[in-house]
N, C-alpha and C. Protein backbone atom coordinates (compact mmCIF):
# COMPACT_ATOMS: atom_id res chain seq x y z
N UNK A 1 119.89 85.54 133.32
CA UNK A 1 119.47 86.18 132.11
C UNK A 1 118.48 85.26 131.37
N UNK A 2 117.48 85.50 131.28
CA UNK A 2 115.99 85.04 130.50
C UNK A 2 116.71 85.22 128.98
N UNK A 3 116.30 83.80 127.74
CA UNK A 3 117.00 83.60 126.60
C UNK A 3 115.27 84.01 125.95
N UNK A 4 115.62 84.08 124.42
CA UNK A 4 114.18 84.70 123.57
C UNK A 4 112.87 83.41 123.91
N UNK A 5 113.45 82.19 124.27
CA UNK A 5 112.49 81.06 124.21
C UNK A 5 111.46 81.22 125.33
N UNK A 6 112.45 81.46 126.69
CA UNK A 6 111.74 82.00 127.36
C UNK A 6 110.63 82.84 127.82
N UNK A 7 110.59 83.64 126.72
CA UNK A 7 109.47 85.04 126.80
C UNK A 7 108.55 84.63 125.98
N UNK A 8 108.55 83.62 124.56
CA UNK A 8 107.36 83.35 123.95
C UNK A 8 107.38 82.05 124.36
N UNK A 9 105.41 81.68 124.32
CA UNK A 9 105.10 80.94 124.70
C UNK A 9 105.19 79.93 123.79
N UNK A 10 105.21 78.52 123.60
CA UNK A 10 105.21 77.71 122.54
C UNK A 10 104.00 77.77 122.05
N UNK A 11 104.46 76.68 120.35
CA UNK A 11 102.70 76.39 120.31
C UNK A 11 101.96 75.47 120.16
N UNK A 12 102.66 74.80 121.61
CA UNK A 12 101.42 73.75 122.21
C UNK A 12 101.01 74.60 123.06
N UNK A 13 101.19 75.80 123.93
CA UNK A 13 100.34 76.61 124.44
C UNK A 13 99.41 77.24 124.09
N UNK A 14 99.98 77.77 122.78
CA UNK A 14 99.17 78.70 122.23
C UNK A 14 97.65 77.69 121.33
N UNK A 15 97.93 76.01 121.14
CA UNK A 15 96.94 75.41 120.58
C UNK A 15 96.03 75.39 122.19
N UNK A 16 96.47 75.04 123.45
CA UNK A 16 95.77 74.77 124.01
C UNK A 16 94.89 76.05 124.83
N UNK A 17 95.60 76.84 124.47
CA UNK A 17 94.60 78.39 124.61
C UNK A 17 93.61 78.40 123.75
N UNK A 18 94.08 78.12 122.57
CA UNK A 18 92.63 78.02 121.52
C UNK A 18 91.59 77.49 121.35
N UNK A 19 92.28 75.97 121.84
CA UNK A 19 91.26 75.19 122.17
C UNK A 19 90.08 75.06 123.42
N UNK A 20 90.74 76.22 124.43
CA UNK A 20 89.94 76.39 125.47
C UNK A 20 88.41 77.92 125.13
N UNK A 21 89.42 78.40 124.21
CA UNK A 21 88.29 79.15 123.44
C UNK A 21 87.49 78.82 122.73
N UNK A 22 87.77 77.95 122.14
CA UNK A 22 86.68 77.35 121.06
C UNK A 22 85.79 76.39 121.94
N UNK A 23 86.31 76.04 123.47
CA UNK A 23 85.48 75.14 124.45
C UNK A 23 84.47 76.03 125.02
N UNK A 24 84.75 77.39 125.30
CA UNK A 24 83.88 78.17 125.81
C UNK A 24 83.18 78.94 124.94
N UNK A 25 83.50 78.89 123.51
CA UNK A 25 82.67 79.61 122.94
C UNK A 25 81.30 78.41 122.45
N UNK A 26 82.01 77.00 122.60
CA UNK A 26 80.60 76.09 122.40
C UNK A 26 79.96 76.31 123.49
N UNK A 27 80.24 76.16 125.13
CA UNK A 27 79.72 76.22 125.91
C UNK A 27 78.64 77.48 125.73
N UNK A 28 79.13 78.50 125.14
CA UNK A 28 78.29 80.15 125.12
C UNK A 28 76.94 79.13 124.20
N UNK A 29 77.57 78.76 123.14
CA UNK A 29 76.10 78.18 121.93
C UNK A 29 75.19 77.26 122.58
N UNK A 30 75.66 76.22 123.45
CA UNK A 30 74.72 75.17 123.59
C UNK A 30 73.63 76.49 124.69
N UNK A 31 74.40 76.98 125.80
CA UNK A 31 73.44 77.68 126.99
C UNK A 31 72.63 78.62 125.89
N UNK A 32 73.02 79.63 125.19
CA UNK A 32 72.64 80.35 124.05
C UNK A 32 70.71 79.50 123.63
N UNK A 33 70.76 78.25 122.83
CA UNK A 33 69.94 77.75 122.60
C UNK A 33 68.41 77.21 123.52
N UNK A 34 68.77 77.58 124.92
CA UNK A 34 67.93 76.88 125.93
C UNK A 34 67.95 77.98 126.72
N UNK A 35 68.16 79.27 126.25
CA UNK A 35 67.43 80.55 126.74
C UNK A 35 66.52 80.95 126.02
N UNK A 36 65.46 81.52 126.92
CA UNK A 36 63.99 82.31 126.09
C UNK A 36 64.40 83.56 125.80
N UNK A 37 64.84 83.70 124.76
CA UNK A 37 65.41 84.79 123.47
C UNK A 37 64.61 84.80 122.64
N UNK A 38 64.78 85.59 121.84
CA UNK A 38 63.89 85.81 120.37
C UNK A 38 64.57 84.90 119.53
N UNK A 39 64.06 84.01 118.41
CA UNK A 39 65.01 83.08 117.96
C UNK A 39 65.64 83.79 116.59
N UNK A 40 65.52 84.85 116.61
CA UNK A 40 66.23 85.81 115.37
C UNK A 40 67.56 85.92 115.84
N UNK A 41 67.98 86.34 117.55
CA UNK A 41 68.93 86.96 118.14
C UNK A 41 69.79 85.45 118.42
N UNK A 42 68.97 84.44 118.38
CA UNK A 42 69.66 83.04 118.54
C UNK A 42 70.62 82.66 117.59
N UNK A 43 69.70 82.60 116.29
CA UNK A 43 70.45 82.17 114.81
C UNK A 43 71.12 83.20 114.92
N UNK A 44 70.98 84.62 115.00
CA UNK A 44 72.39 85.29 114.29
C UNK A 44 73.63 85.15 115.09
N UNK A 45 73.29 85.07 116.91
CA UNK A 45 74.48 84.67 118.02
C UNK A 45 75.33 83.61 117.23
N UNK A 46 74.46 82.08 116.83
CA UNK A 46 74.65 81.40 116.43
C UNK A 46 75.66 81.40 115.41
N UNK A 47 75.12 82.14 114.46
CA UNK A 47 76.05 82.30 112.79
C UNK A 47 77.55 83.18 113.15
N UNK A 48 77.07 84.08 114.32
CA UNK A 48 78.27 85.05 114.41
C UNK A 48 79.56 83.74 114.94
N UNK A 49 79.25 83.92 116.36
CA UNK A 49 80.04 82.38 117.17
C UNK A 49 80.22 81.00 116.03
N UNK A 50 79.80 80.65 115.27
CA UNK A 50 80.57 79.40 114.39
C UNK A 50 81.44 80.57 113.53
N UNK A 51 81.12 81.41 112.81
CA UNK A 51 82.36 82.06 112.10
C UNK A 51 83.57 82.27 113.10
N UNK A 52 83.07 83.15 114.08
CA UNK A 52 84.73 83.18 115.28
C UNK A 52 85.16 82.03 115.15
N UNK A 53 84.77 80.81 115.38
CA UNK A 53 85.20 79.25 115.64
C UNK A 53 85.87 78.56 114.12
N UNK A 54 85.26 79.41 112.50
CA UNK A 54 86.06 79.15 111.86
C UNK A 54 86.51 80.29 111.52
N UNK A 55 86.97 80.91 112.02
CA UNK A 55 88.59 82.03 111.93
C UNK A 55 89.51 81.14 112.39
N UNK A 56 89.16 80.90 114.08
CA UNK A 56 90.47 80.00 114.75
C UNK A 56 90.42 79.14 113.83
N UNK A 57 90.01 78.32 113.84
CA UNK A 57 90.00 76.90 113.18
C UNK A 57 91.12 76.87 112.05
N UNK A 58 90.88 77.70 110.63
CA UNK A 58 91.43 77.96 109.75
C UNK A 58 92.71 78.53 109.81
N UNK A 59 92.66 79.59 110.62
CA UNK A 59 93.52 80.56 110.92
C UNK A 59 94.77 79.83 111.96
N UNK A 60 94.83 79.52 112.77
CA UNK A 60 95.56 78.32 113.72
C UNK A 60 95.80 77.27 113.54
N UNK A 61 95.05 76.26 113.42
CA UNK A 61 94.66 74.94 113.22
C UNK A 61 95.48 74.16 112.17
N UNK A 62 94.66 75.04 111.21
CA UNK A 62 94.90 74.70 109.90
C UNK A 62 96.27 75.26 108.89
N UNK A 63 96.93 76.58 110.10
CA UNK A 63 98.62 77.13 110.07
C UNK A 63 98.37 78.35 109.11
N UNK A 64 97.12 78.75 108.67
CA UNK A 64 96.95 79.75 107.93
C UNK A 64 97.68 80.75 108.30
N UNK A 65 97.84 80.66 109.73
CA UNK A 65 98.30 82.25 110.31
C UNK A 65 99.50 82.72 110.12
N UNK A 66 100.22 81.49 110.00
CA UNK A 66 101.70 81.33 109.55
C UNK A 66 102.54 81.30 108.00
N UNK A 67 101.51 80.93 107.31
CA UNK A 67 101.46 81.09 105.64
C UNK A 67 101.84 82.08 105.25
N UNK A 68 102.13 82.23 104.15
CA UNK A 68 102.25 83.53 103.30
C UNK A 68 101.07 84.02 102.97
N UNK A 69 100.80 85.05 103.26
CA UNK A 69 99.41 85.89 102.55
C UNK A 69 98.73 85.74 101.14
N UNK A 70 99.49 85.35 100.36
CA UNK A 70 99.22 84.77 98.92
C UNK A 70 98.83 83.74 99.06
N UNK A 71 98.89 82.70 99.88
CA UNK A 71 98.45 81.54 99.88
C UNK A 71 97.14 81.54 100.49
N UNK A 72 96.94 82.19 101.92
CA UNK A 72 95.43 82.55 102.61
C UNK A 72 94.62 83.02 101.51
N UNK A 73 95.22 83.83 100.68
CA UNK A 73 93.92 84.94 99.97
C UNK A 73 93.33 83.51 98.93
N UNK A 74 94.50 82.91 98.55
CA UNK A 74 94.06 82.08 97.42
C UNK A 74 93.11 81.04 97.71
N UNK A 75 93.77 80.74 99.32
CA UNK A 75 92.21 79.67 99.57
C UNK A 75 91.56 80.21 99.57
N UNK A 76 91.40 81.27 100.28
CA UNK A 76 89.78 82.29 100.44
C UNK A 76 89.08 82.20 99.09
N UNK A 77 89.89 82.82 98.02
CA UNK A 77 89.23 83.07 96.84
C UNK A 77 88.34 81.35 96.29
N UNK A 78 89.22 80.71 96.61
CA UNK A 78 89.03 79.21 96.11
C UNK A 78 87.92 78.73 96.76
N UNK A 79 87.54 79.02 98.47
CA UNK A 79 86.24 78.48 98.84
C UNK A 79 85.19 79.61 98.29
N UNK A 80 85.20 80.67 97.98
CA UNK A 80 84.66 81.47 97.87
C UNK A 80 83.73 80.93 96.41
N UNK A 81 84.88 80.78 95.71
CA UNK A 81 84.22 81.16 93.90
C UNK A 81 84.33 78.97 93.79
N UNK A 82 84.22 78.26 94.58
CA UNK A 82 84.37 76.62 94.01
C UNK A 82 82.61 76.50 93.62
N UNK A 83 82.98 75.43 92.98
CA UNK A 83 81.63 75.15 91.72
C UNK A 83 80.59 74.72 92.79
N UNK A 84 80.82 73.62 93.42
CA UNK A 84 79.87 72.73 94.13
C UNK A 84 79.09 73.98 95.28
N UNK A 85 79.69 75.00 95.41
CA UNK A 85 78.84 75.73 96.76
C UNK A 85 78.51 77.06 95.51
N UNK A 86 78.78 77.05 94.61
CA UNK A 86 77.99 78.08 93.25
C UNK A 86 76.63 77.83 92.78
N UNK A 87 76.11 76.38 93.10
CA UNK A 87 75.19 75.76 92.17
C UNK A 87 73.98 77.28 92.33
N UNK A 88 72.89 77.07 91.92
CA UNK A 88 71.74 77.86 92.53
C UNK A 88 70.92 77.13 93.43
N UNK A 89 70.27 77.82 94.53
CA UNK A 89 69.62 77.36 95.20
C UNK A 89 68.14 76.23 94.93
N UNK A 90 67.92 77.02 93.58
CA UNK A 90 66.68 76.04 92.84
C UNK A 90 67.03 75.02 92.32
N UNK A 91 68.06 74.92 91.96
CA UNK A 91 68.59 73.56 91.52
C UNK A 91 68.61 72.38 92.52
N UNK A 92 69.32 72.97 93.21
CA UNK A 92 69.70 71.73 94.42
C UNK A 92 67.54 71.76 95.35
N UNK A 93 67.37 72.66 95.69
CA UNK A 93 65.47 72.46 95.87
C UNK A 93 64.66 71.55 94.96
N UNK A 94 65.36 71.92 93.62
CA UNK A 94 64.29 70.75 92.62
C UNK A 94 64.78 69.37 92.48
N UNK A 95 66.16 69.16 93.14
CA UNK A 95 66.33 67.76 93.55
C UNK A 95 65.81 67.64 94.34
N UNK A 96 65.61 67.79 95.70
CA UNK A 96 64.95 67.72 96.45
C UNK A 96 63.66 67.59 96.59
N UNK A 97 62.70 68.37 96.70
CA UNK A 97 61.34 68.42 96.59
C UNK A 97 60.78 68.32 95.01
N UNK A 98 60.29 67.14 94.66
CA UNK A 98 59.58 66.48 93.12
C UNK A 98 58.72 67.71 93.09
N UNK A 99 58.47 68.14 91.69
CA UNK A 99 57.59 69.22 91.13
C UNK A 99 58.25 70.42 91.57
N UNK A 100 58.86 71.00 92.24
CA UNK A 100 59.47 72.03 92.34
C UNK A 100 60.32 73.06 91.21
N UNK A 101 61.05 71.98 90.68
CA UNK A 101 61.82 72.79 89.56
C UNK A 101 60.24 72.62 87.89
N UNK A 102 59.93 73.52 87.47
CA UNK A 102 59.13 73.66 86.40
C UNK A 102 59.85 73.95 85.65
């Protein structure tokens, strides 16, 4: 007779499944970059594949998945609305490049 432990997998399996996804989904980005594509279809491959990579990341990794839902939403809300990634774009440009901000 097979006991409940038996039928689920642990989760050092389940990290090292993830981690083999997040190995092949870099592998997809680096080949991705050194194909003759349009480089529109590159960056957006690009932007799509790092978000999948931070779902897992956050979502697994980081035990989100296991949290209480009140707690996920609240980080969300928290990277979402934090000051330092609010600034405006001209601000942080007119540090940057002298004469820019008038």
């Amino acid at each position: 007779m097979t006991s409940a432990l038996d039928l689920h997998p642990s989760r050092f399996h389940v990290y090292v499944q993830i981690a083999m996804i997040l190995a092949v989904i870099t592998g997809i980005e680096i080949v991705l970059v050194y194909l003759p594509i349009a480089k529109w279809f590159v960056v957006s491959a690009l932007v799509l594949l790092s978000a999948v990579k931070f779902m897992f990341v956050i979502f697994c990794f980081m035990h989100l998945r296991w949290d209480k839902v009140f707690c996920t939403v609240l980080w969300a809300l928290l990277r979402l609305f934090s000051f330092a990634d609010s600034r405006p774009l001209s601000s942080i440009l007119g540090l940057l490049v002298p004469g820019l901000s008038g």
